[in-house]
N, C-alpha and C. Protein backbone atom coordinates (compact mmCIF):
# COMPACT_ATOMS: atom_id res chain seq x y z
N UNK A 1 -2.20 12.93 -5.28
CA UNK A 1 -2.23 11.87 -4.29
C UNK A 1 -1.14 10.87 -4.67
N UNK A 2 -0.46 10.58 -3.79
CA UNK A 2 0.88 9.67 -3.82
C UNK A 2 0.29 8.47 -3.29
N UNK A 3 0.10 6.80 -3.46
CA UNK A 3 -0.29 6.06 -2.67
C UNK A 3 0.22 4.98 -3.26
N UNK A 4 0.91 4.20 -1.96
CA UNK A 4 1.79 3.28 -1.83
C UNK A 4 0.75 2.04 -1.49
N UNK A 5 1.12 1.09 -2.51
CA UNK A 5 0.96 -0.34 -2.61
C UNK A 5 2.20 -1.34 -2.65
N UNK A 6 1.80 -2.67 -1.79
CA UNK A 6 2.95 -3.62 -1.66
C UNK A 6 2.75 -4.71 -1.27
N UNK A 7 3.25 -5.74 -1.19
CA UNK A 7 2.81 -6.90 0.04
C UNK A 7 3.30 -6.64 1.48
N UNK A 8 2.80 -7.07 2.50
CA UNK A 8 3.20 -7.39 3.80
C UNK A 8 4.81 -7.36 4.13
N UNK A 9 4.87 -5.93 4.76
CA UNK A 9 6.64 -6.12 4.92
C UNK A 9 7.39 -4.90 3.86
N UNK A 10 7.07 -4.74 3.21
CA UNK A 10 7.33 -3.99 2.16
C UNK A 10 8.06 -2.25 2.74
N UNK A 11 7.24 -2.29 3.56
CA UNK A 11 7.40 -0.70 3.99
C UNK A 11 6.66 0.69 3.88
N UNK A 12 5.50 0.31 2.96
CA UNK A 12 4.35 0.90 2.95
C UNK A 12 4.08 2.13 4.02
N UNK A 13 3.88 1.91 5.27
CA UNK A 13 4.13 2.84 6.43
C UNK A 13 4.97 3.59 6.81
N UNK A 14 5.89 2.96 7.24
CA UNK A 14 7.45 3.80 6.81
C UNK A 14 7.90 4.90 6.23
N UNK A 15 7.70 4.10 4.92
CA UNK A 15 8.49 5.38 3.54
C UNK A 15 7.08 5.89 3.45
N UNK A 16 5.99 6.06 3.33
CA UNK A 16 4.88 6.96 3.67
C UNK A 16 4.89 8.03 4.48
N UNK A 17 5.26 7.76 5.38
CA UNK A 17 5.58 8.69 6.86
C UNK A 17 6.67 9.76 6.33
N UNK A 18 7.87 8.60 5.69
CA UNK A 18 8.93 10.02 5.07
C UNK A 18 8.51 10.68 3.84
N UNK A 19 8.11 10.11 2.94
CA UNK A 19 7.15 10.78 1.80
C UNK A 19 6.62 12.19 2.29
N UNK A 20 5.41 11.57 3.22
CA UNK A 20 4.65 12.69 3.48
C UNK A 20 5.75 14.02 3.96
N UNK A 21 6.40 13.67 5.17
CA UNK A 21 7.55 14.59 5.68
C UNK A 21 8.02 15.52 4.56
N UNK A 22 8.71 14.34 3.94
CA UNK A 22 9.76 15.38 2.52
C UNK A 22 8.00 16.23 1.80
N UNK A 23 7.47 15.67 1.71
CA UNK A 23 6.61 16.67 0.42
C UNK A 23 5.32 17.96 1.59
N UNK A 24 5.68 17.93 2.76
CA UNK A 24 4.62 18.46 3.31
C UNK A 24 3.33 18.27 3.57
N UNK A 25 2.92 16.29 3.31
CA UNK A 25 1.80 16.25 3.02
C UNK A 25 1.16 15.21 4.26
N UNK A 26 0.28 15.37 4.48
CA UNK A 26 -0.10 14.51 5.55
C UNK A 26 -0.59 12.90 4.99
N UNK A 27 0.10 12.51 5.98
CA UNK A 27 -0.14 11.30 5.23
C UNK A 27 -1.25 10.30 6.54
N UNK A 28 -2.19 9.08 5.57
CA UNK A 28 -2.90 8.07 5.74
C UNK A 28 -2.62 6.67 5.77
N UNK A 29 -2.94 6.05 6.43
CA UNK A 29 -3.02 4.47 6.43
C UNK A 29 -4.16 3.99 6.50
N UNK A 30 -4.55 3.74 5.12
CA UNK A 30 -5.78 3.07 5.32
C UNK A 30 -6.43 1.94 6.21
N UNK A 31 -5.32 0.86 6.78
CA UNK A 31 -5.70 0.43 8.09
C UNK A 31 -5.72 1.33 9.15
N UNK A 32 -5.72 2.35 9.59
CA UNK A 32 -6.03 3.04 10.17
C UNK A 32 -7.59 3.67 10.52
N UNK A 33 -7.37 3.53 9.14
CA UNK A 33 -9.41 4.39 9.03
C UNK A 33 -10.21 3.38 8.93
N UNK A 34 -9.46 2.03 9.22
CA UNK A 34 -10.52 0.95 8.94
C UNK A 34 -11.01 0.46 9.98
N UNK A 35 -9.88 0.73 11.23
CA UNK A 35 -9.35 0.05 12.56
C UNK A 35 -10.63 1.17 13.36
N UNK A 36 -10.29 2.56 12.49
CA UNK A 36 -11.27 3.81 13.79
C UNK A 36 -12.58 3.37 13.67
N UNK A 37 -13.24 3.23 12.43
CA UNK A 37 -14.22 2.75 11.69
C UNK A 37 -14.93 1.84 11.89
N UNK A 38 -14.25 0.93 12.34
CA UNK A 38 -14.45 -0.34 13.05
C UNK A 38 -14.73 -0.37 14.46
N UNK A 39 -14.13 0.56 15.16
CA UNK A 39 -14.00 0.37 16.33
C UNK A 39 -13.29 -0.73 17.70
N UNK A 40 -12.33 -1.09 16.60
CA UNK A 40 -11.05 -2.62 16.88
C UNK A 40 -10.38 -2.78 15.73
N UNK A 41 -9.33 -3.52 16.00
CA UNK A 41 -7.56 -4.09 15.70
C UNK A 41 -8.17 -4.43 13.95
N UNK A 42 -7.54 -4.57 13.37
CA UNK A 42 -8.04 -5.43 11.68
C UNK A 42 -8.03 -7.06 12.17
N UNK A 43 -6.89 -7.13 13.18
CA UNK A 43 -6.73 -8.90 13.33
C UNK A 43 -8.60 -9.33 14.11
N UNK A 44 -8.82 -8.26 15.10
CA UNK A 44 -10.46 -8.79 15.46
C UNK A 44 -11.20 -8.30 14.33
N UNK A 45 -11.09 -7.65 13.71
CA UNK A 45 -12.40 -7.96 12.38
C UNK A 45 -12.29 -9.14 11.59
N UNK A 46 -11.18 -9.36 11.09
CA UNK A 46 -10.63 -10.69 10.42
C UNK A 46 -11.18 -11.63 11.35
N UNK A 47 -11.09 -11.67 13.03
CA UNK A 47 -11.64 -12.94 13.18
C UNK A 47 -13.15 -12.94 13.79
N UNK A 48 -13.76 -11.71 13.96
CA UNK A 48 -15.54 -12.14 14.46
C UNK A 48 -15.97 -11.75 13.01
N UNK A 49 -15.68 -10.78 12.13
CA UNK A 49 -16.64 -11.12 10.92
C UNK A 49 -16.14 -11.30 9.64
N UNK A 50 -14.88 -11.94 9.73
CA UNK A 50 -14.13 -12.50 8.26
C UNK A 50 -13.59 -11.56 7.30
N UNK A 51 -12.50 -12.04 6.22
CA UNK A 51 -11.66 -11.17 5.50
C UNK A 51 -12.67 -10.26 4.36
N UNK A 52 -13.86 -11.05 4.38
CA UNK A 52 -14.82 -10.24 3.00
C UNK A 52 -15.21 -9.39 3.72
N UNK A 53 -15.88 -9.44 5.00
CA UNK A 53 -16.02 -8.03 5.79
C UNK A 53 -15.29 -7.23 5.92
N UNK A 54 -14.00 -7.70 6.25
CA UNK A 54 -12.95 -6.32 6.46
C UNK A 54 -12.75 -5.72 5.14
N UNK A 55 -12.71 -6.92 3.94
CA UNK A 55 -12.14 -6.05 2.50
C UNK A 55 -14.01 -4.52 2.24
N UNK A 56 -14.65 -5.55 2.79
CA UNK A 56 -15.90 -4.09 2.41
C UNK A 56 -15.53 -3.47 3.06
N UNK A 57 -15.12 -3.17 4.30
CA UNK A 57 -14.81 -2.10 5.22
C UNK A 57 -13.34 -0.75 4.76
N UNK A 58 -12.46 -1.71 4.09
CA UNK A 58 -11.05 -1.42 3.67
C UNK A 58 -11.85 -0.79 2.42
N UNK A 59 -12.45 -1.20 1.29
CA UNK A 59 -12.73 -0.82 -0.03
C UNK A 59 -13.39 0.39 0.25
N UNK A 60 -14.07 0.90 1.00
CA UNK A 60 -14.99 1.88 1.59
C UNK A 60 -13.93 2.65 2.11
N UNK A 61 -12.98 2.41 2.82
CA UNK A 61 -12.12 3.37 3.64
C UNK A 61 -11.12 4.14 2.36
N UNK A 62 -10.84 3.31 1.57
CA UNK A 62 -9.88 3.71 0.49
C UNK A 62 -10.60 4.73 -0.39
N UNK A 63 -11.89 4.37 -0.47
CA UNK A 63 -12.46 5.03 -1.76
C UNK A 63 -12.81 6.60 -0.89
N UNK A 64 -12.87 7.00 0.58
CA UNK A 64 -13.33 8.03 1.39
C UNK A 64 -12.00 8.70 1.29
N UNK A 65 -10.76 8.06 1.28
CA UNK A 65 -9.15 8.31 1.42
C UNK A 65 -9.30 9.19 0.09
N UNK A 66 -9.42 8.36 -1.01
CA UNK A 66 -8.91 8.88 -2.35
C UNK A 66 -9.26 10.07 -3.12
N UNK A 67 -10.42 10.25 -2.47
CA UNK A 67 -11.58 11.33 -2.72
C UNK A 67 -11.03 12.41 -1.90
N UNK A 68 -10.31 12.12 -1.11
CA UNK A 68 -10.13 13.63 -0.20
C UNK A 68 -9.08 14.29 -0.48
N UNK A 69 -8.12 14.98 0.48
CA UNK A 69 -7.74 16.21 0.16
C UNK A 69 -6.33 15.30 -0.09
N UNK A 70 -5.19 15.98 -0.66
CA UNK A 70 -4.02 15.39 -1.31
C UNK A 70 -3.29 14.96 -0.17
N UNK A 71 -2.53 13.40 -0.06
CA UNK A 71 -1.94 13.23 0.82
C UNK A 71 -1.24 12.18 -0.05
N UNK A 72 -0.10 11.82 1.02
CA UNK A 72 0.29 10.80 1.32
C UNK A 72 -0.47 9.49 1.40
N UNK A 73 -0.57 8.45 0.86
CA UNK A 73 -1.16 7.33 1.33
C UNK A 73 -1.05 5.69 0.98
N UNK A 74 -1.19 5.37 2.36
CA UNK A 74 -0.29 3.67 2.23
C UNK A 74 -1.58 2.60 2.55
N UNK A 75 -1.96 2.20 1.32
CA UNK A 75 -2.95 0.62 1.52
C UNK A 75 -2.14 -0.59 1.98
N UNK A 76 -3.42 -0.97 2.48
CA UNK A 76 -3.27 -2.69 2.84
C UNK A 76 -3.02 -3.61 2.11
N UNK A 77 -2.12 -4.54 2.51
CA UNK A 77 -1.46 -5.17 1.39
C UNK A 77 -2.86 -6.06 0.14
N UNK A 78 -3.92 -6.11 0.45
CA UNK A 78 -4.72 -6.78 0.03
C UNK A 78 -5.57 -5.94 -0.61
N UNK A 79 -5.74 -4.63 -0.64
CA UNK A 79 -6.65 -4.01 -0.72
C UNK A 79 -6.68 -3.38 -2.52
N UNK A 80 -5.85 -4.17 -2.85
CA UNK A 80 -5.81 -4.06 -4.98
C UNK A 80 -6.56 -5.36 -4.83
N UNK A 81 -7.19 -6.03 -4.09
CA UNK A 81 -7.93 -7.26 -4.86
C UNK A 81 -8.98 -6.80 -5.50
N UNK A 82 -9.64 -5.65 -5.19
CA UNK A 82 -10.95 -5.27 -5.48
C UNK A 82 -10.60 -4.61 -6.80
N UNK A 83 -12.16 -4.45 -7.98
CA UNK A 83 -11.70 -4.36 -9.03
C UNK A 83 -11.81 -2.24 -8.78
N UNK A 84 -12.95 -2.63 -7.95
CA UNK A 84 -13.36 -1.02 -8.07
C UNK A 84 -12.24 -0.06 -6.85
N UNK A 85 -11.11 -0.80 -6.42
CA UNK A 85 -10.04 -0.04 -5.89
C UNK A 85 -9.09 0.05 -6.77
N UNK A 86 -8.83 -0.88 -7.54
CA UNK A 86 -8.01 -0.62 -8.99
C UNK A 86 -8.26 0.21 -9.91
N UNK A 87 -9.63 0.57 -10.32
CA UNK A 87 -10.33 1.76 -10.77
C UNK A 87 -9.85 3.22 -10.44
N UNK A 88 -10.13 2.89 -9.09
CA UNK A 88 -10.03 4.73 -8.38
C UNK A 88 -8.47 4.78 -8.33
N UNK A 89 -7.60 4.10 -8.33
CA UNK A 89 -6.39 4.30 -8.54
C UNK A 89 -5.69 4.61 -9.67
N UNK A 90 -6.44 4.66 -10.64
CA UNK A 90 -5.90 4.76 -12.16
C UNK A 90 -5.39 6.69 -12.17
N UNK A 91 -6.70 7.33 -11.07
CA UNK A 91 -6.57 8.86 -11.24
C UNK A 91 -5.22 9.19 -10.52
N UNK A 92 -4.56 8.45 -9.40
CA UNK A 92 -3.65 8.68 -8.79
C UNK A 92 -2.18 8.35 -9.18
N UNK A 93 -1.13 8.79 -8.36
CA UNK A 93 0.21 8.26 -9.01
C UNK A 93 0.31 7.03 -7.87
N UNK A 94 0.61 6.30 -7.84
CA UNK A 94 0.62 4.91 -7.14
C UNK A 94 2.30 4.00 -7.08
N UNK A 95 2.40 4.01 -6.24
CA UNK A 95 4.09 3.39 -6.29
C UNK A 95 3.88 2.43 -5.41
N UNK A 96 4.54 1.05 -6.47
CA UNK A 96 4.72 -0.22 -5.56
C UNK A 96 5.71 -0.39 -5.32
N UNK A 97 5.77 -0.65 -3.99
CA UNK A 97 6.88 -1.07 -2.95
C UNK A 97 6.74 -2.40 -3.05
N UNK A 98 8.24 -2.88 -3.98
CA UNK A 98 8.61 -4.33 -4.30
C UNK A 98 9.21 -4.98 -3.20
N UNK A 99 8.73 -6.38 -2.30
CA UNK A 99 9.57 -6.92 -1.67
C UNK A 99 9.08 -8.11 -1.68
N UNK A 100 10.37 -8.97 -1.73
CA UNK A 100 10.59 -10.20 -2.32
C UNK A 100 9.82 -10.73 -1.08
N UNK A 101 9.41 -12.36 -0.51
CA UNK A 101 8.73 -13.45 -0.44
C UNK A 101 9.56 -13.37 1.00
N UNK A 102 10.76 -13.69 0.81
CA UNK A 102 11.43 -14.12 1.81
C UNK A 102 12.23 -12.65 2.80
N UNK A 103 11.93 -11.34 2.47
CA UNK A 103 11.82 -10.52 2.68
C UNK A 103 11.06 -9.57 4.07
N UNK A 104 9.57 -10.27 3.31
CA UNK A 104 8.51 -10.49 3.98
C UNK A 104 8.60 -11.23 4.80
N UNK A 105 8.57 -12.42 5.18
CA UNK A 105 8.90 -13.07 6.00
C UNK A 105 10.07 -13.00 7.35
N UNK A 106 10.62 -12.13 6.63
CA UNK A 106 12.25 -12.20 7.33
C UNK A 106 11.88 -10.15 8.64
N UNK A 107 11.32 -9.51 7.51
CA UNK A 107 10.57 -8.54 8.01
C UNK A 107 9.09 -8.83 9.27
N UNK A 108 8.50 -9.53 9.11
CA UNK A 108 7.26 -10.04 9.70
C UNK A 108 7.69 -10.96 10.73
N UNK A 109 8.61 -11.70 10.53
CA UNK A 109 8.80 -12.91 11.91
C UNK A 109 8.36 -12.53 12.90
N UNK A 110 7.49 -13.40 13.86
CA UNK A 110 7.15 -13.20 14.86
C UNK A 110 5.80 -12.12 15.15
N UNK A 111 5.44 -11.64 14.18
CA UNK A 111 4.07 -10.69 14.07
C UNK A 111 2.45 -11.50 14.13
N UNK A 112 2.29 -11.55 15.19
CA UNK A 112 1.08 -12.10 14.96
C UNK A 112 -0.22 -11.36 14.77
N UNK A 113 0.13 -10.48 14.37
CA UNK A 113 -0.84 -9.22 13.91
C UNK A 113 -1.91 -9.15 12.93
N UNK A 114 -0.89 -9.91 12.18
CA UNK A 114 -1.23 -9.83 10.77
C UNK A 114 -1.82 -11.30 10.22
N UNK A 115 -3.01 -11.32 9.77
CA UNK A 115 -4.06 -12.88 9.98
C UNK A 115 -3.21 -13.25 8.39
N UNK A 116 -3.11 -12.62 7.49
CA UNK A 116 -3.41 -13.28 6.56
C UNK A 116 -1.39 -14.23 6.21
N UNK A 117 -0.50 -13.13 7.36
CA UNK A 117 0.72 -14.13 7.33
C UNK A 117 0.53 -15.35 7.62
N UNK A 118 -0.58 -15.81 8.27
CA UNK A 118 -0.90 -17.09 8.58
C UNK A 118 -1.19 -18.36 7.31
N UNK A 119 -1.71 -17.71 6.45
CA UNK A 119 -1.76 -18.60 5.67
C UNK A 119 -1.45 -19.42 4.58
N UNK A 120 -1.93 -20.81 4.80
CA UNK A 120 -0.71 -21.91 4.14
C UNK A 120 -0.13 -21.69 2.40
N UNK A 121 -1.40 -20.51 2.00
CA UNK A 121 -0.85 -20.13 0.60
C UNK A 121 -0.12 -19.01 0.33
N UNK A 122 0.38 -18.80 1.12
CA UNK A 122 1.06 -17.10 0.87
C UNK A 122 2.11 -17.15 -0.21
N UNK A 123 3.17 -18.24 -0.30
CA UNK A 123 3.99 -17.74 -1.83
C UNK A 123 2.85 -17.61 -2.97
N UNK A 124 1.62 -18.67 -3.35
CA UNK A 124 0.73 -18.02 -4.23
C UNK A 124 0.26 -16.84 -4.01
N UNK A 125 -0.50 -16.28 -2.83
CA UNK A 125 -1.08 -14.52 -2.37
C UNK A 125 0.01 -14.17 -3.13
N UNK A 126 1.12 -14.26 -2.73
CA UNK A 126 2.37 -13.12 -2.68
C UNK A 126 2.50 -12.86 -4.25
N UNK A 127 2.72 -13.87 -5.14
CA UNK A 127 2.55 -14.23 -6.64
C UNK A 127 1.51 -13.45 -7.27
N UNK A 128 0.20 -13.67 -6.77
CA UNK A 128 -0.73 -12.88 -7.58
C UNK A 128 -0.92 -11.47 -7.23
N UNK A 129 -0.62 -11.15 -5.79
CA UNK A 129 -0.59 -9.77 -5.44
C UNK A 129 0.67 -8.42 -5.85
N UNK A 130 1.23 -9.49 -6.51
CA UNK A 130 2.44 -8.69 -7.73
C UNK A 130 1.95 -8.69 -8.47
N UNK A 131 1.32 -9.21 -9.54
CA UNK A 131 0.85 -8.91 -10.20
C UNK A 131 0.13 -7.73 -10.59
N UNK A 132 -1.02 -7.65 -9.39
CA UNK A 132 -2.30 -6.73 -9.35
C UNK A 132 -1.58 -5.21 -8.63
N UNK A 133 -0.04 -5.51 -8.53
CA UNK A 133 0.14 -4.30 -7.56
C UNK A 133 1.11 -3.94 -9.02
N UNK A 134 1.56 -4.63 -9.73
CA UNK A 134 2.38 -4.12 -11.28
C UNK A 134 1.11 -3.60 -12.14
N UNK A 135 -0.51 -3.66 -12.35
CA UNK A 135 -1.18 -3.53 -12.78
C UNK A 135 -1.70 -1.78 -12.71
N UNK A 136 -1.36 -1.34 -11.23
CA UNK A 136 -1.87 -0.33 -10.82
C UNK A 136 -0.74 0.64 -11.07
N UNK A 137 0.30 0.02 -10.42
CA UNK A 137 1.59 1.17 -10.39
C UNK A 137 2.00 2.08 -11.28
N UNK A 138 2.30 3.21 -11.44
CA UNK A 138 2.88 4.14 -12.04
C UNK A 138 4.23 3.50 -12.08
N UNK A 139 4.72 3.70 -10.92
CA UNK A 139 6.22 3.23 -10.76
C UNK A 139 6.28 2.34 -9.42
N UNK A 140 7.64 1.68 -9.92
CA UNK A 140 7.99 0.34 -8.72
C UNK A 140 9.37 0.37 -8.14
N UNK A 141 9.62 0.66 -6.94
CA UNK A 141 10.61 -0.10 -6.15
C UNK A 141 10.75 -0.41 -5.52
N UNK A 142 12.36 -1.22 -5.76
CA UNK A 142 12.71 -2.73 -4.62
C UNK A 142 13.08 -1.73 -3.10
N UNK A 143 12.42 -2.83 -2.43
CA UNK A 143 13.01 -2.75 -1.05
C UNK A 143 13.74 -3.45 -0.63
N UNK A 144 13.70 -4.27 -0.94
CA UNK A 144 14.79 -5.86 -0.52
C UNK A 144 16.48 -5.53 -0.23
N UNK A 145 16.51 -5.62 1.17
CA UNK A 145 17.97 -5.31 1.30
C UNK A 145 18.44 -3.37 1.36
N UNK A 146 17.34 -2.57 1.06
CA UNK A 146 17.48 -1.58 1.70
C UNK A 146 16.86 -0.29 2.90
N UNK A 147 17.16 0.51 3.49
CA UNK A 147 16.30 1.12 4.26
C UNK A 147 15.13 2.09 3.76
N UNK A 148 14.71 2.08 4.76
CA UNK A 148 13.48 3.07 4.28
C UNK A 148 13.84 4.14 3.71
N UNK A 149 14.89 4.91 4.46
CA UNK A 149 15.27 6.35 4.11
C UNK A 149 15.57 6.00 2.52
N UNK A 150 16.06 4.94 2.11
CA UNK A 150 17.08 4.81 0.18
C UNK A 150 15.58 4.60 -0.27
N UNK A 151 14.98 3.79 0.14
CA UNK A 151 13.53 3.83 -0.61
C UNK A 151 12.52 5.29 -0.90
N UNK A 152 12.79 5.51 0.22
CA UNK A 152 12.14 6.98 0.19
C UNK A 152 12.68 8.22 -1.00
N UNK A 153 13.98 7.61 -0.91
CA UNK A 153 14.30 8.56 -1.98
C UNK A 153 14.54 8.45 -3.25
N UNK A 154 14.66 7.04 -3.56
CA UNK A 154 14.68 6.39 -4.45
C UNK A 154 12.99 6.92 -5.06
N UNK A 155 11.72 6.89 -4.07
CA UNK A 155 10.44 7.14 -4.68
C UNK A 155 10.27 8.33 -5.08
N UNK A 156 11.02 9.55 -4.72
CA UNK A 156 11.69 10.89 -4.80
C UNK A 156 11.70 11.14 -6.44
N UNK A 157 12.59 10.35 -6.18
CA UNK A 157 13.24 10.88 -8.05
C UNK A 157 12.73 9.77 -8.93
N UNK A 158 12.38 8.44 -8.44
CA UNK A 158 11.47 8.04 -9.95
C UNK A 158 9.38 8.77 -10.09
N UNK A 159 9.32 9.46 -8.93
CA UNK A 159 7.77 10.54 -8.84
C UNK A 159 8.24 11.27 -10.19
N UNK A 160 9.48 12.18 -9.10
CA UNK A 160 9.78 13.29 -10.01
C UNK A 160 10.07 13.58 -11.57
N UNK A 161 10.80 12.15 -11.94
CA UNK A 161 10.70 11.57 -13.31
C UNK A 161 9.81 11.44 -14.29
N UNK A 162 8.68 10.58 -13.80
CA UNK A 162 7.42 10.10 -14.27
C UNK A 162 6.76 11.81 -14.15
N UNK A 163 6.69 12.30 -13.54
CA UNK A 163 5.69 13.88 -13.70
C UNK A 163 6.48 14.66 -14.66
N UNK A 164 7.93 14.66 -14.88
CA UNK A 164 8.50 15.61 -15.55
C UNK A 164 8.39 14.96 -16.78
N UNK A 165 8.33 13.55 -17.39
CA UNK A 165 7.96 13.07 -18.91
C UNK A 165 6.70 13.32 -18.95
N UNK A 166 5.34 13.33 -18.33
CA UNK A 166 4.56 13.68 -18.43
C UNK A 166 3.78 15.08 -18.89
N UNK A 167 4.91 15.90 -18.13
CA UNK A 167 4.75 17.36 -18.34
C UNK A 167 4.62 18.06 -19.63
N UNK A 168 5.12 17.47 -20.57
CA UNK A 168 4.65 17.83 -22.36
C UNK A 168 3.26 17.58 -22.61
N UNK A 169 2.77 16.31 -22.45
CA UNK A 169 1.25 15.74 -22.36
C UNK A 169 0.48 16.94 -21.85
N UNK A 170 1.02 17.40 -20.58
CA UNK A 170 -0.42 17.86 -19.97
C UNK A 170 -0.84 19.55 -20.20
N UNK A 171 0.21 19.99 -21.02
CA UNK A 171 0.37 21.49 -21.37
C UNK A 171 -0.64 21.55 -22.51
């Protein structure tokens, strides 16, 4: 299981989509299975039953994701807050998609999609959610200033890297 973590903007979806492509694998968005699940948008769960509802809903969708058959897969930018999604990620290879503050922003303008761009603390979110997304990662790269396709392949050969130093270990 390949699964992409990042903040808002990052590209998560994107280079997921080509991931999956290049490796044959079908790929997930966990807002996706949260949205079917739900039966509405993430922005109306966020606003009739709040962000702790949606994160139970998201923590539940991830942990049904991770358990299943090998894919591709891209979380919500929020969804490393939980301790027991940081857990189930330890079994997987996990690549954070680094993008800077102003990035995000510059990517997102005008999205009103997304509840939590709204709020007045986001350089702190953004601050601690590097953190918790350097905590999980196998491997990390920048997006800032390039396309999806260089990211995509850029995630290509630092996978392929990290499995081939590994490959002595696991014999």
């Amino acid at each position: 299981m390949i699964v992409l973590v990042g903040f808002m903007g990052a590209g998560k979806t994107t280079v997921g989509r080509l991931l999956a492509e290049h490796l044959r694998l079908p790929f997930t968005d966990t807002d996706h299975v949260v949205e079917a699940r739900a039966g509405r948008p993430v922005p109306e769960v966020f606003r009739s039953e709040g962000e702790e509802a949606f994160r139970d809903l998201e923590q539940a969708a991830v942990a049904d994701v991770l358990a299943g058959e090998e894919a591709v897969v891209s979380l919500g930018g929020g969804a490393c807050g939980r301790a027991a999604t940081r857990e189930r990620l330890r079994a997987h290879t996990v690549v954070h998609l680094r993008v800077s503050l102003e990035q995000t922003r510059a990517r997102t303008a005008g999205d009103t999609t997304r509840p939590v761009l709204q709020r007045p603390d986001l350089p702190a979110l953004h601050a601690a959610r590097q953190r918790l997304y350097d905590e999980v990662a196998t491997v990390a790269v920048p997006t800032d200033g390039r396309t999806a396709e260089e990211v995509a392949r850029d995630v290509l050969g630092r996978i392929e890297t990290h499995h081939a130093a590994r490959a002595p270990e696991d014999r």
